[in-house]
Protein backbone atom coordinates (compact mmCIF):
# COMPACT_ATOMS: atom_id res chain seq x y z
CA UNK A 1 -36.89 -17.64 7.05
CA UNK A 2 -33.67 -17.08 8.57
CA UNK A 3 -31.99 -20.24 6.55
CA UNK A 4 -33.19 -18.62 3.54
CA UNK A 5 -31.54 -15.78 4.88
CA UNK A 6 -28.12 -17.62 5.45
CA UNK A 7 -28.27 -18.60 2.09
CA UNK A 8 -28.77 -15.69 0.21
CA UNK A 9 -26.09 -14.31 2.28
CA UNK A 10 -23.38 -16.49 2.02
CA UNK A 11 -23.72 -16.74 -2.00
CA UNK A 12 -23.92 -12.58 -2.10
CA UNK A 13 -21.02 -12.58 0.11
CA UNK A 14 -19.02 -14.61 -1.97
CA UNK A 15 -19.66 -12.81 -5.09
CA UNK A 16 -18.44 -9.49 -3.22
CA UNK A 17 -15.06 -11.49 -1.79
CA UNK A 18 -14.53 -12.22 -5.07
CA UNK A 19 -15.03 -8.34 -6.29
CA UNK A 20 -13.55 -7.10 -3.13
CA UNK A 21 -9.82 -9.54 -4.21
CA UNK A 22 -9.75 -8.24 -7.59
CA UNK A 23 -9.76 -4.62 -6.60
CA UNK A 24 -7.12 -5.27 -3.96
CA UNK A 25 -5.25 -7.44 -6.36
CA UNK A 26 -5.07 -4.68 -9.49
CA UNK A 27 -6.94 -7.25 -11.59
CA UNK A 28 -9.69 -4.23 -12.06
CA UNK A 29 -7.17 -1.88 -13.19
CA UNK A 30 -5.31 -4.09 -15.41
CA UNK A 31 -8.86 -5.32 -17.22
CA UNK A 32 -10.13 -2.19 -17.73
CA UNK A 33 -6.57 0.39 -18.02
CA UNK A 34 -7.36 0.31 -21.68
CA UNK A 35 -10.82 -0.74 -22.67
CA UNK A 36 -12.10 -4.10 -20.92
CA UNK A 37 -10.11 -7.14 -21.47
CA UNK A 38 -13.33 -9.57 -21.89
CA UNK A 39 -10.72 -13.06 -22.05
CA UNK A 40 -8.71 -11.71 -19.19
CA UNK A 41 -11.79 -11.19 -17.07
CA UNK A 42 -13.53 -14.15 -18.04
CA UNK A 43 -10.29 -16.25 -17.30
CA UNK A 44 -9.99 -14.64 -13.61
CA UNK A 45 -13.98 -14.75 -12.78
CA UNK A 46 -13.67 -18.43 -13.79
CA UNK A 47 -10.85 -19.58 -11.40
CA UNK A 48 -11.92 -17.43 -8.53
CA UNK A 49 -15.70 -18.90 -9.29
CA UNK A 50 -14.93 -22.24 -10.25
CA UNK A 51 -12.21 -22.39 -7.92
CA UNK A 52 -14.13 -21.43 -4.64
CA UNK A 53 -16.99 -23.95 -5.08
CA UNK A 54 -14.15 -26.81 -5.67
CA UNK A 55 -11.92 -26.15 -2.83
CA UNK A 56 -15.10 -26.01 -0.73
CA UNK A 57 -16.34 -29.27 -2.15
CA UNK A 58 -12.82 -30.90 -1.49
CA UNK A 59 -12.86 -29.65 2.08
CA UNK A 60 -16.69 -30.86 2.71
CA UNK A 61 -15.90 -33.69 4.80
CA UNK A 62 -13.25 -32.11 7.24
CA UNK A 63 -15.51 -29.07 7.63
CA UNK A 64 -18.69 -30.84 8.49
CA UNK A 65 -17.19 -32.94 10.98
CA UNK A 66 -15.74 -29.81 12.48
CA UNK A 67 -18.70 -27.55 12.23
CA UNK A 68 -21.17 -30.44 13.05
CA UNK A 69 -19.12 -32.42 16.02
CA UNK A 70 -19.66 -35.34 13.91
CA UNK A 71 -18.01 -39.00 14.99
CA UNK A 72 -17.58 -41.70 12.26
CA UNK A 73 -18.13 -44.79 13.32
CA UNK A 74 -15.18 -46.81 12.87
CA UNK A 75 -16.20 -49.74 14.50
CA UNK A 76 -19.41 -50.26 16.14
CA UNK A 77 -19.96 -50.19 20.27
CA UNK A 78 -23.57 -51.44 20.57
CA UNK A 79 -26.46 -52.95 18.48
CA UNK A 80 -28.10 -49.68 17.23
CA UNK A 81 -24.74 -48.37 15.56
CA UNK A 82 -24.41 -51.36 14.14
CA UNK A 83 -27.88 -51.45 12.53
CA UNK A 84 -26.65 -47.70 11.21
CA UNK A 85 -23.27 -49.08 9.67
CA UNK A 86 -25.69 -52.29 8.14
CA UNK A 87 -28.18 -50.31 6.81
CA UNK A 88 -25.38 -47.64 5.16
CA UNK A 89 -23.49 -50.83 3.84
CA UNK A 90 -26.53 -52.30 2.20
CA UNK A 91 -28.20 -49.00 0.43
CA UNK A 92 -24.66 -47.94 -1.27
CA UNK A 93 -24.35 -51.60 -2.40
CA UNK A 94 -27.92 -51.32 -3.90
CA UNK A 95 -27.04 -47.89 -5.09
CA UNK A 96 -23.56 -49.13 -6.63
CA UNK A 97 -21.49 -46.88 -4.64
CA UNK A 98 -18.63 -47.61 -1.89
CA UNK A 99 -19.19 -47.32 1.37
CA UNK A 100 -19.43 -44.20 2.73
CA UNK A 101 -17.75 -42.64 6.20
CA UNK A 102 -20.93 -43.09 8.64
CA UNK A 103 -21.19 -40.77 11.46
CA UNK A 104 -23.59 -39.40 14.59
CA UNK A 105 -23.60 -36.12 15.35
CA UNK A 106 -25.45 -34.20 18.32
CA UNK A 107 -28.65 -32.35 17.58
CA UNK A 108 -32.58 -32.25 18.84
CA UNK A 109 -33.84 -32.07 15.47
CA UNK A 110 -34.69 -35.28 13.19
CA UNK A 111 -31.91 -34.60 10.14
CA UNK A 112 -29.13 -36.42 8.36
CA UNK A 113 -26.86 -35.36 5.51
CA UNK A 114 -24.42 -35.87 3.01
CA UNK A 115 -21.30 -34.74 1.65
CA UNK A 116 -17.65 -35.38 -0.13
CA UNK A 117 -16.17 -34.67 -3.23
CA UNK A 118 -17.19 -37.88 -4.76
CA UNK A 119 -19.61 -40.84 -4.95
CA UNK A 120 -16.87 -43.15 -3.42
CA UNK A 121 -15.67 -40.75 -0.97
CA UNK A 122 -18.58 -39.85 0.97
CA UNK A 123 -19.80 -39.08 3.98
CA UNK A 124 -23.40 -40.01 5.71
CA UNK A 125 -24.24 -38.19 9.55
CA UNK A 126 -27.13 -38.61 10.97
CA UNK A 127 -28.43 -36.67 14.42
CA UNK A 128 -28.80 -38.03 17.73
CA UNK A 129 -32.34 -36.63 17.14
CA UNK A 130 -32.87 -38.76 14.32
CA UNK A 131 -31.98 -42.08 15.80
CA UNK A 132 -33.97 -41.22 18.99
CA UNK A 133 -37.70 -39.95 17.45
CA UNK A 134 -37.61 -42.27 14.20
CA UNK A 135 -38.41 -45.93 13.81
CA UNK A 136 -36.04 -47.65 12.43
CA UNK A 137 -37.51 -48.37 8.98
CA UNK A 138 -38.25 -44.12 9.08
CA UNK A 139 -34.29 -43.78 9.84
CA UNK A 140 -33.66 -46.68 6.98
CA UNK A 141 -35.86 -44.92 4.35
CA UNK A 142 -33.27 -40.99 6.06
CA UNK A 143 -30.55 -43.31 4.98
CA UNK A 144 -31.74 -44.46 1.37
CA UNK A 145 -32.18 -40.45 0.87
CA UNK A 146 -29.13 -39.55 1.83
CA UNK A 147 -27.38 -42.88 -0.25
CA UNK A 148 -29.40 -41.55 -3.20
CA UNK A 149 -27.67 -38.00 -2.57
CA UNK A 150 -24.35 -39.72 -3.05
CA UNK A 151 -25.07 -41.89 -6.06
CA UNK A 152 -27.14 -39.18 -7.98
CA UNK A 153 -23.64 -36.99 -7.68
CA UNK A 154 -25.60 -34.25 -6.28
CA UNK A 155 -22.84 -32.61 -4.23
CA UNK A 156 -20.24 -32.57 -7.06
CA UNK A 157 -23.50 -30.96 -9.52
CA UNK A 158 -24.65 -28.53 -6.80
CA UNK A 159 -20.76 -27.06 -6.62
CA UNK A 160 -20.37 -27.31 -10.50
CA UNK A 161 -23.49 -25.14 -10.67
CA UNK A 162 -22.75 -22.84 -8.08
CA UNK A 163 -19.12 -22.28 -9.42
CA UNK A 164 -20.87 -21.43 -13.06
CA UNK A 165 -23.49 -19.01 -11.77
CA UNK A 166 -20.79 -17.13 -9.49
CA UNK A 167 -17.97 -17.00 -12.73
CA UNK A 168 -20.90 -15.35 -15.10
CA UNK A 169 -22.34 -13.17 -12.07
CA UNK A 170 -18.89 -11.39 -12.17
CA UNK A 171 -17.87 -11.31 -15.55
CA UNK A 172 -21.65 -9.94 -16.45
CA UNK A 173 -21.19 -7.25 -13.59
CA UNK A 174 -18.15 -5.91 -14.53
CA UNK A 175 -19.13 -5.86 -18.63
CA UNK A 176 -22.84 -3.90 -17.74
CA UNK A 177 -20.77 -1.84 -14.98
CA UNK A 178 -17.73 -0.45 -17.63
CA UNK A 179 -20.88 -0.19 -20.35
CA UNK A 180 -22.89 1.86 -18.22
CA UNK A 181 -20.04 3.99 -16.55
CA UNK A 182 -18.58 4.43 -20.25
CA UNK A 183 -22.33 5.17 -21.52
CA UNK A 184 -22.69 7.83 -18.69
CA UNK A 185 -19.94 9.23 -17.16
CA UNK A 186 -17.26 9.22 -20.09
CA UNK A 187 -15.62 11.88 -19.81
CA UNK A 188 -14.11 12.02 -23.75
CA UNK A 189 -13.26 10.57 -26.97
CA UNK A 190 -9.73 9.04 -25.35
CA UNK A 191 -10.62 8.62 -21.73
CA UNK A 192 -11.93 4.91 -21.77
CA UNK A 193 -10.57 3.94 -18.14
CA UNK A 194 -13.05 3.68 -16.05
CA UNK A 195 -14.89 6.05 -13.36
CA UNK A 196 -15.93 5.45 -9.69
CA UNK A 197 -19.31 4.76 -11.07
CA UNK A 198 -17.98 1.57 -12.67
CA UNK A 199 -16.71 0.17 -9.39
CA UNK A 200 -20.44 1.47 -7.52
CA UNK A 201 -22.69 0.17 -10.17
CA UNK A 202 -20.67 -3.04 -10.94
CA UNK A 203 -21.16 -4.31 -7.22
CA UNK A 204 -24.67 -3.13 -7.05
CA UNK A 205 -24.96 -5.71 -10.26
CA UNK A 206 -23.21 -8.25 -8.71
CA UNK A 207 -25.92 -7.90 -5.58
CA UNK A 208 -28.71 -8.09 -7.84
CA UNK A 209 -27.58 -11.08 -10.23
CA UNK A 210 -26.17 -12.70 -6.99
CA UNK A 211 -30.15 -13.15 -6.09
CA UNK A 212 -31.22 -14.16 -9.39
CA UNK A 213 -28.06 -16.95 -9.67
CA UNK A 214 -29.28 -17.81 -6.17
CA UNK A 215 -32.88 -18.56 -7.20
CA UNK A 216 -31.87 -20.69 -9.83
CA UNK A 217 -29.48 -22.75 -7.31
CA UNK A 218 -32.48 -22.99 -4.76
CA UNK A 219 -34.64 -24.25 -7.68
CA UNK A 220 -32.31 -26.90 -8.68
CA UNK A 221 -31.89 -27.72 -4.82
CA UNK A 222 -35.37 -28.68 -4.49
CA UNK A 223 -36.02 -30.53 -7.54
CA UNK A 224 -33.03 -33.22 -6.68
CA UNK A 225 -35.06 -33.23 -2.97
CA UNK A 226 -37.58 -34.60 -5.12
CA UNK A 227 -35.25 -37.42 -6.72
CA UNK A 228 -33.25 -38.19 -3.14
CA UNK A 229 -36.79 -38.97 -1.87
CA UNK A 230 -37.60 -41.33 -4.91
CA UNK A 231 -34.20 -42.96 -4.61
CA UNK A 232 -35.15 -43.23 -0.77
CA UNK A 233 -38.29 -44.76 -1.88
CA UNK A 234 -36.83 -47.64 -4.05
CA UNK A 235 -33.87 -48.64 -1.28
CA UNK A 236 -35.97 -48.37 1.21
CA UNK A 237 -39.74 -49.17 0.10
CA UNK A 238 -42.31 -45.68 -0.40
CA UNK A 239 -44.02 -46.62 2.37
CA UNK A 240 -40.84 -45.53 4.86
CA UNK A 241 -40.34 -42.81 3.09
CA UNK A 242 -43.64 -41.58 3.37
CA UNK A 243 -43.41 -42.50 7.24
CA UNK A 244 -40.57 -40.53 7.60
CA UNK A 245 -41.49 -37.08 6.01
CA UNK A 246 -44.63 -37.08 7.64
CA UNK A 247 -42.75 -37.85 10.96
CA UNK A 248 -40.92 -34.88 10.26
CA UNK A 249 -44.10 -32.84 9.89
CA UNK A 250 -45.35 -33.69 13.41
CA UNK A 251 -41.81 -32.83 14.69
CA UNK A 252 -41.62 -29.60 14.02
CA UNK A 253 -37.81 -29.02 14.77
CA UNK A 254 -35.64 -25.94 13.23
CA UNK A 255 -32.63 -27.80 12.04
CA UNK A 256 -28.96 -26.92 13.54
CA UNK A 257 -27.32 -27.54 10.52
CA UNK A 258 -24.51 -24.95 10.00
CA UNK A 259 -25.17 -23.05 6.64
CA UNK A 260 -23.11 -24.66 4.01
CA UNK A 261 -24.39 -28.10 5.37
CA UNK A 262 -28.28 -26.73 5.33
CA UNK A 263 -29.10 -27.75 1.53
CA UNK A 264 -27.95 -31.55 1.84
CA UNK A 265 -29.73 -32.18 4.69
CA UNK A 266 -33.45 -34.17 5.04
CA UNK A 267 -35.61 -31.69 6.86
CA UNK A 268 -38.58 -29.76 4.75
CA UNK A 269 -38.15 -26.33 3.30
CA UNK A 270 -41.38 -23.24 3.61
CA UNK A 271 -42.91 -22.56 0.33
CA UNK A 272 -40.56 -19.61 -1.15
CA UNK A 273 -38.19 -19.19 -3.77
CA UNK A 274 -35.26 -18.83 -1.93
CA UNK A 275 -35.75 -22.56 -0.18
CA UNK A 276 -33.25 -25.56 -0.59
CA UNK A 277 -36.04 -27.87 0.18
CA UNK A 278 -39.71 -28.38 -1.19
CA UNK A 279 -42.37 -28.47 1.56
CA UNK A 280 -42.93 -31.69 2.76
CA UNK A 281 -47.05 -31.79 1.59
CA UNK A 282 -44.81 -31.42 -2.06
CA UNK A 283 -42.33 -34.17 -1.19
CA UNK A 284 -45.25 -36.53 0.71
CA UNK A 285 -47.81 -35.87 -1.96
CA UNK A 286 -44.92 -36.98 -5.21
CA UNK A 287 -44.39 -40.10 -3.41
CA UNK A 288 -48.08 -41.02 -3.48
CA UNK A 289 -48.96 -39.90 -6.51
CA UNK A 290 -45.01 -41.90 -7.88
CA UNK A 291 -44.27 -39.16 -9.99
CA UNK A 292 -40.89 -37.81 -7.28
């Protein structure tokens, strides 16, 4: 509950930066000093929208190494990293991708994720409690999810859609704020500027769509859970990745993962809306019946 939390959080708060920098910048005044400039607005909403989710993309690596504690393996210094930097090499062959950065990171729960702005600049971290309650062919079929992840382009199309849903979130709260204010609180023929009540209602719409853009990010989040874990299952056989989800459901452990990492990584999600991840019955029961 509380990553669900987190993420419906963090999106809302972006959506109010963004509100919060046009005020402080004039852009509200300008767009609406003499009725609302729709291209202006629609312009602005896309940079600042687009713009976030691609500067956060680009920075992706540096921030998860930072936020996680991560250390890429540069050169291996015993036999089990150099099963990890193998087993990495092998998948992104099979996956036709280059090799991604491979790193450890330190963490009691079983999880691993991905990230980078592109399929050949990647990174793969897995947790120290990954490597130390998983069998290796459990950790190989973690990996093959993860490679999958990369290949599929998911980080680039989670970003793209994010940076979408925020740009129309905006420009849709500030056309059904000034419509509403103008509807209800014009004062006459010749005052079209807007009232306080535009600047009120159009936040309280940009609260509410926030959730609704955020549902339809969480949906798309757990649907390419369901692909990662078939692209698992052909790199790595079904049978591992079967092991290793149900592994994970006898583990039990919260993941770590700081928020913006929290929807790339392996662990299960609880049965709600608002959930990066599909339970793992869902995941464990598509695998058997081959229809991930």
């Amino acid at each position: 509950m509380k990553r669900i939390a987190l993420f419906l959080l963090t999106n809302l708060a972006v959506l109010l930066v963004l509100g919060v920098v046009a005020n402080l910048l004039g852009v509200n005044r300008y767009l609406t000093a003499q009725g609302l400039n729709l291209p202006a607005l629609l312009v602005f909403a896309a940079i600042f929208g687009m713009g976030g989710s691609f500067v956060s993309l680009a920075l992706s690596k540096t921030i998860a190494k930072m936020s996680t504690g991560a250390v890429v393996i540069t050169q291996a210094r015993n036999s089990a990293e150099a099963w990890l930097l193998a087993t990495v090499e092998r998948e992104a062959r099979a996956a036709g991708i280059a090799m991604p950065e491979v790193a450890v990171y330190e963490a009691p729960e079983p999880n691993a994720f991905a990230t980078g702005m592109s399929r050949d600049s990647a990174l793969v971290a897995v947790s120290t409690g990954l490597l130390q309650s998983m069998r290796q062919d459990e950790i190989e079929a973690v990996l093959g999810h993860e490679i999958t992840h990369v290949a599929n382009g998911d980080m680039v199309t989670l970003s793209l859609l994010q940076g979408v849903l925020n740009t129309f979130v905006y420009f849709l709260a500030q056309v059904l704020g000034y419509l509403i204010d103008q509807a209800i609180f014009r004062r006459g023929d010749d005052d079209r500027g807007p009232g306080m009540g535009y600047y009120f209602i159009s936040m309280a719409l940009q609260v509410l769509l926030g959730v609704l853009a955020t549902l339809i990010v969480c949906a798309f989040s757990r649907w390419r859970e369901f692909h990662a874990d078939a692209g698992g299952a052909r790199l790595a056989g079904r049978g591992k990745m079967i092991s290793a989800l149900q592994r994970l459901q006898v583990l039990h452990e919260p993941s770590t993962l700081p928020k913006p990492l929290s929807a790339f990584g392996f662990e299960g999600g609880p049965a709600s809306l608002f959930a990066t991840h599909p339970p793992l019955e869902a995941r464990i029961a598509a695998l058997q019946n081959g229809a991930a």
